[in-house]
Protein backbone atom coordinates (compact mmCIF):
# COMPACT_ATOMS: atom_id res chain seq x y z
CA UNK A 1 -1.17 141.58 -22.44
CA UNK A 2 -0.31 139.22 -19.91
CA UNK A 3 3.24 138.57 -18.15
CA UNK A 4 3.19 134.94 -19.53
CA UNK A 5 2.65 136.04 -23.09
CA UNK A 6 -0.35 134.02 -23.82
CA UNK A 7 -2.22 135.19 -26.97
CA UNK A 8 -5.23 136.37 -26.64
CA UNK A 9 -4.92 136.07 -22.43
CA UNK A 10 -5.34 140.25 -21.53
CA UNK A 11 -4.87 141.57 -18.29
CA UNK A 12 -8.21 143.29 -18.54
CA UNK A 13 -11.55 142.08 -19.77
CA UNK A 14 -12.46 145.61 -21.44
CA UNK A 15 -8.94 144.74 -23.46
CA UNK A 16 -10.19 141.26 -24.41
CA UNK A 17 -13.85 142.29 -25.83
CA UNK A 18 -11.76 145.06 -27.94
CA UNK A 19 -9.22 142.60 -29.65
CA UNK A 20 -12.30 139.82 -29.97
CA UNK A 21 -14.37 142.52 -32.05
CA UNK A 22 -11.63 143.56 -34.35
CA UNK A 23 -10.62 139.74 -34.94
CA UNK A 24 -14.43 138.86 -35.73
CA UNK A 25 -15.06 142.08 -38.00
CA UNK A 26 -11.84 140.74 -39.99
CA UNK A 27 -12.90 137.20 -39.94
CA UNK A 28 -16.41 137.97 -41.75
CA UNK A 29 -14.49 140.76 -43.93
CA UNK A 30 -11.71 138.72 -45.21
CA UNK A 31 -12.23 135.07 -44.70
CA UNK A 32 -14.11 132.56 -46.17
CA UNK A 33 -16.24 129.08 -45.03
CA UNK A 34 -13.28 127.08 -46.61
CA UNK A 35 -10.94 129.20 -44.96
CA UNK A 36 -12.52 128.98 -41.41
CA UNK A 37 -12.62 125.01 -41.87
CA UNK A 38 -8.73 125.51 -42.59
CA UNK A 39 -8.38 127.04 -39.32
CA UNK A 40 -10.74 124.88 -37.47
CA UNK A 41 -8.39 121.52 -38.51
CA UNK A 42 -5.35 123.29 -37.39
CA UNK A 43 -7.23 124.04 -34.39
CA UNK A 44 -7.92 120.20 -34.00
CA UNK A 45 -4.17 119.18 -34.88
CA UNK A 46 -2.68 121.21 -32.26
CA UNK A 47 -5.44 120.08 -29.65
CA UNK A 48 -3.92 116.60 -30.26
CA UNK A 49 -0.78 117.47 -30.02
CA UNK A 50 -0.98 118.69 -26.94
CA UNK A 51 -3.53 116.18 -25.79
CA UNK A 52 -0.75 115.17 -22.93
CA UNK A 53 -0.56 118.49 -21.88
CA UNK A 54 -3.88 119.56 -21.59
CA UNK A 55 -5.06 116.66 -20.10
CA UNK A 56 -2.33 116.98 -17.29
CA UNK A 57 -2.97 120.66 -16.99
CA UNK A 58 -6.90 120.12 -15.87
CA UNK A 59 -6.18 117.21 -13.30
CA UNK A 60 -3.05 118.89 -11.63
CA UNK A 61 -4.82 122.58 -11.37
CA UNK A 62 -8.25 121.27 -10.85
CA UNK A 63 -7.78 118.42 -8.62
CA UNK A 64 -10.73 116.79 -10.44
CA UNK A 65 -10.82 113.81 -12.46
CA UNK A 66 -8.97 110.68 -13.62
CA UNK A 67 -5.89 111.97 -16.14
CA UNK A 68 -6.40 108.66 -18.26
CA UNK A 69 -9.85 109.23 -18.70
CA UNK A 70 -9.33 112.70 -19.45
CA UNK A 71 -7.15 111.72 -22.51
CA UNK A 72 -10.17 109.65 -23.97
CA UNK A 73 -12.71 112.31 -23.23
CA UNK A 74 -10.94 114.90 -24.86
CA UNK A 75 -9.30 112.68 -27.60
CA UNK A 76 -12.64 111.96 -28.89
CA UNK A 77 -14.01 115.90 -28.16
CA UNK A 78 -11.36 117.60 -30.28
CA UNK A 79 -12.28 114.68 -33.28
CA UNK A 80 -15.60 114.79 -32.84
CA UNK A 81 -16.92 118.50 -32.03
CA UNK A 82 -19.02 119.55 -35.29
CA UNK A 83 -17.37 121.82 -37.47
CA UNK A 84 -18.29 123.87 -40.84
CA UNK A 85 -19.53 120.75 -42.63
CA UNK A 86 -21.96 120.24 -40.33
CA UNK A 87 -23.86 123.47 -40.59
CA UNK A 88 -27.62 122.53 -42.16
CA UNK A 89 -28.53 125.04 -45.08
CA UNK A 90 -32.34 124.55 -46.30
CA UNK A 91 -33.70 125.48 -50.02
CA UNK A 92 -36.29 126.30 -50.92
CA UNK A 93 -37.40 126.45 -54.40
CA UNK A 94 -40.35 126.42 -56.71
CA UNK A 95 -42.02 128.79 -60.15
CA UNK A 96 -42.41 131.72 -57.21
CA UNK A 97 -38.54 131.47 -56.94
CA UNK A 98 -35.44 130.58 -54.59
CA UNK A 99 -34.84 130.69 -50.87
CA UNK A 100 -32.26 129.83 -49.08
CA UNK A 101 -32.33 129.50 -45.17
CA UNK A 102 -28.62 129.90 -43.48
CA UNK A 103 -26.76 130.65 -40.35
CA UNK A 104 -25.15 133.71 -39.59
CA UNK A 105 -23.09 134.95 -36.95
CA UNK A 106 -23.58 136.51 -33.64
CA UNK A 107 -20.54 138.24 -33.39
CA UNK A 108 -18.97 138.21 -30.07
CA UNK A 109 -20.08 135.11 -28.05
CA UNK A 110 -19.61 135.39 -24.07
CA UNK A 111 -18.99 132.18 -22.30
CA UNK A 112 -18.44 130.65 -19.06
CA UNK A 113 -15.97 127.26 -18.17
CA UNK A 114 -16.54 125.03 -15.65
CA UNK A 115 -14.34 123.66 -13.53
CA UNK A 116 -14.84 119.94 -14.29
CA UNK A 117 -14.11 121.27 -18.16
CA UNK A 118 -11.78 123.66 -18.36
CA UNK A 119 -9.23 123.44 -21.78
CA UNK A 120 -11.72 121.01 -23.25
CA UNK A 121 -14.57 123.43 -23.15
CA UNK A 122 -12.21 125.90 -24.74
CA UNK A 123 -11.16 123.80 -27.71
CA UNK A 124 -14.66 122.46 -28.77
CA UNK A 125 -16.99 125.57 -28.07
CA UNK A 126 -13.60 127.72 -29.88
CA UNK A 127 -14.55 125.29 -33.14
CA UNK A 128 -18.27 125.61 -33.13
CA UNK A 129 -18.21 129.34 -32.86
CA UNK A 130 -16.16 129.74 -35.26
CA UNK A 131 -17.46 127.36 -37.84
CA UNK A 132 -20.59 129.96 -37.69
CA UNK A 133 -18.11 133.02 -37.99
CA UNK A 134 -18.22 134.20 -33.95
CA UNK A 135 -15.20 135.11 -32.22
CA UNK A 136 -15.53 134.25 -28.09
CA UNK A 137 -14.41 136.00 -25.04
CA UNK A 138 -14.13 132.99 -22.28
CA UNK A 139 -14.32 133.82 -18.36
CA UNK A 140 -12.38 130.96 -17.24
CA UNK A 141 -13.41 129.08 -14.06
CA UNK A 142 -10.74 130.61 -11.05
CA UNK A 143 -9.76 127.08 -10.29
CA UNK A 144 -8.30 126.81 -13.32
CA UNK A 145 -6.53 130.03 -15.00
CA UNK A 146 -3.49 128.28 -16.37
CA UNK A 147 -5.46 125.32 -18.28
CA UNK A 148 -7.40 128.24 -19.64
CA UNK A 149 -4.94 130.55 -20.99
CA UNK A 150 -3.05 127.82 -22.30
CA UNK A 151 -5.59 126.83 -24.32
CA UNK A 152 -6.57 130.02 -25.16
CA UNK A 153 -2.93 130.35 -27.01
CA UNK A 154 -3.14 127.22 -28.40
CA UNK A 155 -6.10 127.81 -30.10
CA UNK A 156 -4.76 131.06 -31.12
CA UNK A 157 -1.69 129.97 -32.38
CA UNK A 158 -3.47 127.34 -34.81
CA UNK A 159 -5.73 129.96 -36.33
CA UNK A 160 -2.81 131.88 -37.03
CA UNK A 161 -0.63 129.19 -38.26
CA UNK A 162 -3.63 128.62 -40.96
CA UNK A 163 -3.73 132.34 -41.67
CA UNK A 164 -6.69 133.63 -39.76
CA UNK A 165 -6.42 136.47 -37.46
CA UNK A 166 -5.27 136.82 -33.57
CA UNK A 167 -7.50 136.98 -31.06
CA UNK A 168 -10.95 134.81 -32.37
CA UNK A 169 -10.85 133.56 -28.78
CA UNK A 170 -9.87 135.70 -25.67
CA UNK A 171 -10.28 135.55 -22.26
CA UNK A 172 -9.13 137.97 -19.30
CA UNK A 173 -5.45 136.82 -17.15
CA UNK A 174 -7.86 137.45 -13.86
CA UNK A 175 -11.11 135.64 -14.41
CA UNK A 176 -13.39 137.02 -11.48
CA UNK A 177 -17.31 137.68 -10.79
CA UNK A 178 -16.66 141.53 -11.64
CA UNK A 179 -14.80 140.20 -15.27
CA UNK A 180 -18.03 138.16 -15.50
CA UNK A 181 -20.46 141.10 -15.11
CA UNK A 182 -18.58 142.91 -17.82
CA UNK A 183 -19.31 140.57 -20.05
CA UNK A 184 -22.82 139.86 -19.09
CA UNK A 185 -23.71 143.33 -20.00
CA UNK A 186 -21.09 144.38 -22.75
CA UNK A 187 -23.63 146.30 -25.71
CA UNK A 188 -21.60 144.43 -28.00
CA UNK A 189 -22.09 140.95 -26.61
CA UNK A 190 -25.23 139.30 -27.67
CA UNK A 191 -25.69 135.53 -26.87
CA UNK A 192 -24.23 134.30 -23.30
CA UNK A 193 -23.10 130.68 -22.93
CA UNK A 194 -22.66 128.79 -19.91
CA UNK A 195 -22.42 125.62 -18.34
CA UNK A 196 -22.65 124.99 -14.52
CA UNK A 197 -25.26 124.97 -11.65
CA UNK A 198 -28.77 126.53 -10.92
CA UNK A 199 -27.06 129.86 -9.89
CA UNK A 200 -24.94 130.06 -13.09
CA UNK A 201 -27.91 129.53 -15.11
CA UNK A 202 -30.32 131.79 -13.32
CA UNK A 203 -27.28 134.48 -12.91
CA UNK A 204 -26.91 134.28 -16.99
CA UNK A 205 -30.66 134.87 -17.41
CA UNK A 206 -30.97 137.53 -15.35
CA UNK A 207 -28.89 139.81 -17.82
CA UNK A 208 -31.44 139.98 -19.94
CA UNK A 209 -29.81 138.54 -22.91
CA UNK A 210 -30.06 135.27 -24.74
CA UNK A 211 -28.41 132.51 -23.26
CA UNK A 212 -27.51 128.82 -23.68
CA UNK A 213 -26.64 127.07 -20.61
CA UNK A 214 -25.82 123.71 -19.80
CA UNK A 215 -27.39 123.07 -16.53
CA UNK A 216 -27.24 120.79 -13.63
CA UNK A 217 -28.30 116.81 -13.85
CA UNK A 218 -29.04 113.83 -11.81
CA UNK A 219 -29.38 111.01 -14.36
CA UNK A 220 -30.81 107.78 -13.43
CA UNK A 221 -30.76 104.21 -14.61
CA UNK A 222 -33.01 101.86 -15.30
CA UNK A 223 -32.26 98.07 -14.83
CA UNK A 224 -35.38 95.83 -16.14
CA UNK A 225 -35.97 91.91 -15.43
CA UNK A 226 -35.43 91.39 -18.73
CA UNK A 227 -31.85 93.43 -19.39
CA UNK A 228 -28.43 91.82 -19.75
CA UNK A 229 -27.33 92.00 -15.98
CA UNK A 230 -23.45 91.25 -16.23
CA UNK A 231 -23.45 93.76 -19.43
CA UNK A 232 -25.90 96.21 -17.49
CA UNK A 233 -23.59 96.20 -14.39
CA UNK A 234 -20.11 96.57 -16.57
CA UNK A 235 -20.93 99.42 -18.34
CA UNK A 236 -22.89 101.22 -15.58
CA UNK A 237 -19.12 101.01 -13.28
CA UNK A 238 -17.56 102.48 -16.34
CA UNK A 239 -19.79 105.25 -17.01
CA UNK A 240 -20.83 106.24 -13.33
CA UNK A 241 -17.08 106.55 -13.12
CA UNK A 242 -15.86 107.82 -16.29
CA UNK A 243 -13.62 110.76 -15.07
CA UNK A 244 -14.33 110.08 -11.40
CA UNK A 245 -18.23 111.05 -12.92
CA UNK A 246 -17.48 114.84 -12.82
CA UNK A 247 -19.91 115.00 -15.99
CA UNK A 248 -23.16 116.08 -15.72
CA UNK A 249 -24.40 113.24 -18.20
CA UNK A 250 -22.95 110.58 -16.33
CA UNK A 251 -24.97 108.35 -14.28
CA UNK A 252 -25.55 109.04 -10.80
CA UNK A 253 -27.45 106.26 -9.71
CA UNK A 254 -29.35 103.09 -10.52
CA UNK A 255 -33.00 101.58 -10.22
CA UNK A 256 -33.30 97.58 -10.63
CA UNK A 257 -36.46 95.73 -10.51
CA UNK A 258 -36.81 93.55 -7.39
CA UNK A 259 -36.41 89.96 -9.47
CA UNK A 260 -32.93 90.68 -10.76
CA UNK A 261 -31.28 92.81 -8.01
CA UNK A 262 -29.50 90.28 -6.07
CA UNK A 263 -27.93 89.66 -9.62
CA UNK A 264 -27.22 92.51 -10.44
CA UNK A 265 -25.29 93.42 -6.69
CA UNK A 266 -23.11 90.35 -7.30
CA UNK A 267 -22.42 90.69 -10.93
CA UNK A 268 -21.28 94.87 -9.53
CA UNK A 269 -18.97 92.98 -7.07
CA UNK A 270 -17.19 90.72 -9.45
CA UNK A 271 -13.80 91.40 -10.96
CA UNK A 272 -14.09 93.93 -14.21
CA UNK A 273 -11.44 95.54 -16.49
CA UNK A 274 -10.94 98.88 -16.73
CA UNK A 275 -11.74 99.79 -20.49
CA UNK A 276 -11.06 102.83 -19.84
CA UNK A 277 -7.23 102.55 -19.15
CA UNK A 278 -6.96 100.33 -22.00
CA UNK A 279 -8.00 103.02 -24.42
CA UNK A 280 -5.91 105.77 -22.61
CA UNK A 281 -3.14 103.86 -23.22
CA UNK A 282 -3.78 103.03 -26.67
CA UNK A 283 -4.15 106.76 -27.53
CA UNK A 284 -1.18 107.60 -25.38
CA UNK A 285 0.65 105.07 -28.10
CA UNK A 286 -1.33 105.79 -31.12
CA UNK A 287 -2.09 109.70 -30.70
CA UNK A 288 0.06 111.22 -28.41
CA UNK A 289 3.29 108.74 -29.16
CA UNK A 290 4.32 108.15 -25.85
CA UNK A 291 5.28 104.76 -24.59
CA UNK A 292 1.94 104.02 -22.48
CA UNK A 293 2.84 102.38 -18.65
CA UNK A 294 1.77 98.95 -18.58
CA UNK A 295 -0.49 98.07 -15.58
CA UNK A 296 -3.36 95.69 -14.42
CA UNK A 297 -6.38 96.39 -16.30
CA UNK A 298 -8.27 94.33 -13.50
CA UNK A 299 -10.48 95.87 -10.81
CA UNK A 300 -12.71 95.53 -8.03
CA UNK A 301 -15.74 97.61 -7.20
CA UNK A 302 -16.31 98.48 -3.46
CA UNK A 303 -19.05 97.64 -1.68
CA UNK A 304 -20.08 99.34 1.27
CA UNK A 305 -21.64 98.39 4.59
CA UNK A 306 -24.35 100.89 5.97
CA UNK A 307 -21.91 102.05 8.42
CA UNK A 308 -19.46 102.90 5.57
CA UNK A 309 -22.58 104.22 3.85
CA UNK A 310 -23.34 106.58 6.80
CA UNK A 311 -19.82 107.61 7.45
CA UNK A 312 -19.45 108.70 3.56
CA UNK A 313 -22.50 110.70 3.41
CA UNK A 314 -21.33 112.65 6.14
CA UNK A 315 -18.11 113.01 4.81
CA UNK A 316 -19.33 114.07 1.22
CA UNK A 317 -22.68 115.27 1.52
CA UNK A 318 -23.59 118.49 3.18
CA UNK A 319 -26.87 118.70 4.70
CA UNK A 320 -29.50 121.15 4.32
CA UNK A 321 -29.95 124.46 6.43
CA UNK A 322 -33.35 125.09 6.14
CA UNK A 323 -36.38 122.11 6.06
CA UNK A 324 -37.37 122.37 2.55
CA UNK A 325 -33.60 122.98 1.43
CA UNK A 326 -31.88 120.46 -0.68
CA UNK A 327 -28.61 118.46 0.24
CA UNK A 328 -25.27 119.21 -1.90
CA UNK A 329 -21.74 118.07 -2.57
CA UNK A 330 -18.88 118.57 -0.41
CA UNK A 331 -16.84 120.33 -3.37
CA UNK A 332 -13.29 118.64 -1.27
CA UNK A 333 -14.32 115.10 -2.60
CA UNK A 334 -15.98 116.12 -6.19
CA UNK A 335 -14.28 114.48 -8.93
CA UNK A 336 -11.83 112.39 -6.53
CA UNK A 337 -10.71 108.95 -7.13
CA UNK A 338 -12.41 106.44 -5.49
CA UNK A 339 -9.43 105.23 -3.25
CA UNK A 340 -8.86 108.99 -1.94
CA UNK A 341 -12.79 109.09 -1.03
CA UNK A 342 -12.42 105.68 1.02
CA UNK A 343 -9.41 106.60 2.55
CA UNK A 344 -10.55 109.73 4.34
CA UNK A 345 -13.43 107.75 5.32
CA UNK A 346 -11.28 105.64 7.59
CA UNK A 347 -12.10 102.56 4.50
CA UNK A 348 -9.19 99.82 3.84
CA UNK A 349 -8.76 99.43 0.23
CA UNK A 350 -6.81 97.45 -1.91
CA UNK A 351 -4.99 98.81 -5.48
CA UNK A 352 -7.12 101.47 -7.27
CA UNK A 353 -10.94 100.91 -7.48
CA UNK A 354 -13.19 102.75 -9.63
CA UNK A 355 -16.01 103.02 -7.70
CA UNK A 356 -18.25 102.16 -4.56
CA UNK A 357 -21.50 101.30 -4.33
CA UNK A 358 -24.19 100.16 -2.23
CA UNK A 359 -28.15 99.10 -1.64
CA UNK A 360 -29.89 102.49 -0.98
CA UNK A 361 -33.40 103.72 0.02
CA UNK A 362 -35.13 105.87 -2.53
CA UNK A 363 -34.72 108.92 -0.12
CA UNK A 364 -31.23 108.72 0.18
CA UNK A 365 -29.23 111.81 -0.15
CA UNK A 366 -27.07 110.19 -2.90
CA UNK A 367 -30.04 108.75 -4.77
CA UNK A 368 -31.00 112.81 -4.61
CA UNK A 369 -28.10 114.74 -4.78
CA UNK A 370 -26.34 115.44 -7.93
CA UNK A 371 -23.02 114.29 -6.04
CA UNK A 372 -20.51 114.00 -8.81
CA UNK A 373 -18.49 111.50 -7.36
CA UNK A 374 -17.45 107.42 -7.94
CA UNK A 375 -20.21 106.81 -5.64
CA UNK A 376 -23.01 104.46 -6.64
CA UNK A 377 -26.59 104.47 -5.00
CA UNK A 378 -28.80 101.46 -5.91
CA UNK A 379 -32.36 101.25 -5.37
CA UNK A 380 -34.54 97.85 -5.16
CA UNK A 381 -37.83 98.77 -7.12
CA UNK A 382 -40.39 96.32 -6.30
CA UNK A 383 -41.12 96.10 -10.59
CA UNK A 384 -40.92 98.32 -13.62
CA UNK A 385 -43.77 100.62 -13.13
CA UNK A 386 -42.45 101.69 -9.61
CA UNK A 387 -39.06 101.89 -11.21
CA UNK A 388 -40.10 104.34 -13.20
CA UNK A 389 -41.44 106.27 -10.61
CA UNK A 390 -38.33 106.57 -8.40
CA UNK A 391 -36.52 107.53 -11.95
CA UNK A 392 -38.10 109.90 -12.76
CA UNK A 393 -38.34 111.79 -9.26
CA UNK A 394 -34.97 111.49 -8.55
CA UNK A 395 -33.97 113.22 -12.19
CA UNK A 396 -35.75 116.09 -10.68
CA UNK A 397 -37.18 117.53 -13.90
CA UNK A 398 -33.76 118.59 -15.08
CA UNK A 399 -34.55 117.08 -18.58
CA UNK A 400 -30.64 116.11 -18.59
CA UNK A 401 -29.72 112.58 -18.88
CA UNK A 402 -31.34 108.59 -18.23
CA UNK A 403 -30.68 105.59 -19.34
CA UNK A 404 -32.64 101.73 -19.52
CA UNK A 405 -31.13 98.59 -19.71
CA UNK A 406 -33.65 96.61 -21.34
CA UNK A 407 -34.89 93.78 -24.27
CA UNK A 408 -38.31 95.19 -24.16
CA UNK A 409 -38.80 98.00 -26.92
CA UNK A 410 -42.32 98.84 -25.25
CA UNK A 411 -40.72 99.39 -21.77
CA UNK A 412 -37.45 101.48 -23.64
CA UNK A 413 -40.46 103.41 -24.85
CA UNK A 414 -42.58 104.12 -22.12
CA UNK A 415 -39.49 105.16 -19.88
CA UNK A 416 -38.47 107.20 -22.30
CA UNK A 417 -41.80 109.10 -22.76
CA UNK A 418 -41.64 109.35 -18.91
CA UNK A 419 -38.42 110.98 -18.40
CA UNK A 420 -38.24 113.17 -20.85
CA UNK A 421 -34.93 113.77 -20.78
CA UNK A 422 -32.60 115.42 -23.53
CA UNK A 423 -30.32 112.44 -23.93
CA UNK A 424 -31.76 108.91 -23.20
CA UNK A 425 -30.12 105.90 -24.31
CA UNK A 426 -30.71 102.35 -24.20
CA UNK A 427 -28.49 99.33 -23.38
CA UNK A 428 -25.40 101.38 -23.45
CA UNK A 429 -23.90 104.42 -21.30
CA UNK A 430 -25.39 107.41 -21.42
CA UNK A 431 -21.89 108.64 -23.39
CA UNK A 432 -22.66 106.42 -26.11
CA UNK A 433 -24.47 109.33 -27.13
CA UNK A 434 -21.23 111.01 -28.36
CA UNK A 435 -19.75 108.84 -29.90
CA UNK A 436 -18.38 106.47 -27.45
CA UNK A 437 -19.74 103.41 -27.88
CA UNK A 438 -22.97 104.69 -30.09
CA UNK A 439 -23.26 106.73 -32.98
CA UNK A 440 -23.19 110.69 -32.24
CA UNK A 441 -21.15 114.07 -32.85
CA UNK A 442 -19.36 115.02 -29.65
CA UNK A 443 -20.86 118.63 -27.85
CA UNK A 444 -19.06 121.24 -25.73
CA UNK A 445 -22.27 121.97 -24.50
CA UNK A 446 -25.29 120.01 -23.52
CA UNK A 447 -28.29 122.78 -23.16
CA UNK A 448 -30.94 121.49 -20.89
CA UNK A 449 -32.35 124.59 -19.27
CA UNK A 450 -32.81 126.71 -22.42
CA UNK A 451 -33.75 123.51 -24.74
CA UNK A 452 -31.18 123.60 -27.47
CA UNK A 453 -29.91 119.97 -26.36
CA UNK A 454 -26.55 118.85 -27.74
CA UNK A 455 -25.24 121.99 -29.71
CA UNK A 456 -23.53 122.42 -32.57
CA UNK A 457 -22.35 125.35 -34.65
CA UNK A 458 -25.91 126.19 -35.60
CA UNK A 459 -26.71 126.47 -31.86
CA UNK A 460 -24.70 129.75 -31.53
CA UNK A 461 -25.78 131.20 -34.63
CA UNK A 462 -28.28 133.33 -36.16
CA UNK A 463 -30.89 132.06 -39.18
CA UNK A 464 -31.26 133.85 -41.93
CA UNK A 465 -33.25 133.42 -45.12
CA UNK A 466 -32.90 135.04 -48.21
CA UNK A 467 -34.99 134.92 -50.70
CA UNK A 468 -34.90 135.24 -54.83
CA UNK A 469 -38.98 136.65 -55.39
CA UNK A 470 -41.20 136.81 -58.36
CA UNK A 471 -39.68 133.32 -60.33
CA UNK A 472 -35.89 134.94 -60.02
CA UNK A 473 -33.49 131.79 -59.64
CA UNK A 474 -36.23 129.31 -60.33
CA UNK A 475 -34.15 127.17 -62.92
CA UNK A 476 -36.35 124.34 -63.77
């Protein structure tokens, strides 16, 4: 085990797959659905209790993110995650007999954390599996070990505390490429999940296995003449900035017809209030029970002259080596504050802005570039059709993430036909769909590359149908 203690953190990855199979065998052997849904509240109940903590732990080890938006992300992943009750069954039945379609385990589920993600990843993907009966072996992202393995125990400890076994969720004290590979080809492990970049994904594939993986995104929105414009240019600060827009679903960048751009810049210039401090604060009071810090709600968003624009991109963008190569993030300024970004820029600011933003040419590296950052590239379209266009070249066919702001059902429509993307929403941030500020279950995963979408327990299972022949259990 390791020096810390940590349940189900082993100093070798070999040690973890052992203890995950025995825990999983004994889970399916001993336990049942009620009993998992037991474990999978007190799973949930110690998340929040230790929402403080694990929200600190993944901003101070990671460097990325805002901490008080990290309380509301998480706060409403460890409610929200789909559990047991949300498994579908189908029946069947008729004079030929009964059938009943179900889901069934894997087994042993291998998974990979990202950085941007670390203890929350753990928590939610930890409920889903085991709502469907899997026990998981996590390889932790390096930047990260000590979010991980606390989690890891914490998870643990709930299950136990409920009366389920040790060791449902495991990961190895050393989380490397070579712990990786072990996992990647373990006989025992069946279904590979992962959520990162283009490398991740095609690295997953290439064992051969079945995988789910969550990959990369560039989500644009769309601004028509007809949208609200102050509404439109509130909610697009908060969500391109939500977490300093480490999330892949997050906007990256905007597209606004020609007759209501000039509106829309000055409407992104005036003075806003930061929701999203208001409703850290309220769960820091309400959830956590701490006595929240009082501050200024009010903000101002940056914007930048082209010689800011041009100093930034060099800063934060890293150019590509060969012609057809594409440009990337500078990984030192991913998922920092807006301020810190400025500052190292040589850029004056005043108090704590969320984000900067500027006019930007369609072919602009950060119109492009998945940069994951409180950056903010805004393109004049010259009308709706040719907004479209830009869109839907700049999401790059990653099927992720878009969003319209719009009064026009017809135009919500046709965009959305367009972009094809797995999550679209109108007139509201694309994290309205989970939850916050729309209807929707919360996902540890969103599986764009292999076409599951937003998972849930069912995603990481197996279906099964079994089937009563010949009239048996027909009952009518």
């Amino acid at each position: 085990m390791s020096e810390k203690k940590y349940i189900g953190v082993f100093d070798t990855v070999e040690e973890a797959i052992d203890a995950a199979l025995i825990a999983q065998k004994s889970l399916m052997a001993s336990y049942t659905i009620d009993q998992r849904q037991t474990m999978i509240e007190n799973i949930k109940k110690y998340a929040l209790d230790n929402l403080d903590t694990i929200c600190h732990k993944e901003v101070d080890e990671s460097g990325y993110g805002r901490y008080e938006d990290k309380l509301e992300k998480n706060w409403g992943s460890f409610l929200w995650t789909p559990d047991t009750k949300d498994v579908p069954e189908t029946t069947y039945f008729g004079s030929k007999g009964l059938t009943v379609e179900y889901y069934a385990p894997f087994g042993l589920i291998g998974a990979v954390t990202p950085v941007t993600n670390p203890a929350s990843t753990i928590v939610a993907n930890s409920i889903c599996n085991l709502a469907v009966g899997n026990a998981i072996i996590f390889n932790p992202h390096p930047a990260a070990p000590d979010a991980a393995a606390f989690t890891t125990d914490l998870v643990n400890r709930a299950i136990i505390e409920a009366g389920g076994p040790a060791n449902l969720v495991v990961i190895p004290s050393t989380p490397t490429m070579a712990t990786l590979d072990t996992i990647m080809h373990h006989p025992a492990i069946r279904l590979l999940l992962g959520t990162g970049g283009p490398a991740m994904v095609k690295g997953l594939m290439a064992s051969g296995k079945k995988v789910i993986a969550a990959g990369p995104g560039n989500p644009p929105s769309l601004v028509d003449a007809s949208a609200d414009i102050p509404f439109a240019a509130l909610n697009l600060t908060m969500s391109s900035t939500f977490d300093n827009n480490i999330l892949c679903v997050g906007e990256k960048e905007a597209f606004v017809v020609d007759e209501v751009f000039d509106e829309f810049m000055v409407e992104m210039g005036k003075e806003m209030v930061d929701e999203h401090k208001q409703e850290a604060e309220r769960i820091l009071r309400d959830v956590v029970g701490k006595n929240p810090p009082t501050g200024d709600y009010k903000f101002k968003n940056v914007l930048l002259t082209p010689e800011q624009v041009e100093t930034i991109t060099e800063l934060c963008l890293i150019p590509p080596t060969e012609p057809e190569g594409e440009w990337t993030a500078n990984k030192k300024f991913v998922g920092k504050d807006c301020r810190v970004i400025l500052e190292a820029a040589g850029i004056k600011v005043e108090g704590d802005p969320r984000l900067a933003y500027f006019e930007a040419p369609n072919d602009h590296p950060f119109v492009q570039t998945e940069q994951m950052m409180p950056i903010f590239p805004i393109v004049r379209v010259k009308d709706f059709q040719d907004g479209i266009e830009k869109a839907v070249f700049a999401e790059h066919g990653n099927v992720h993430s878009a969003s319209i702001w719009t009064k026009d059902l017809f135009h919500a429509t046709e965009f959305g036909k367009r972009i094809n993307t797995t999550v679209y929403v109108m007139n509201g941030r694309t994290f309205a769909a989970f939850g916050l500020g729309g209807q929707g279950s919360n996902s540890p995963t969103i599986a764009t590359p292999t076409g599951e979408g937003v998972t849930g327990p069912q995603s990481f299972a197996r279906k099964r149908r079994f089937v009563m022949a010949n009239g048996q259990g027909y009952t009518i």
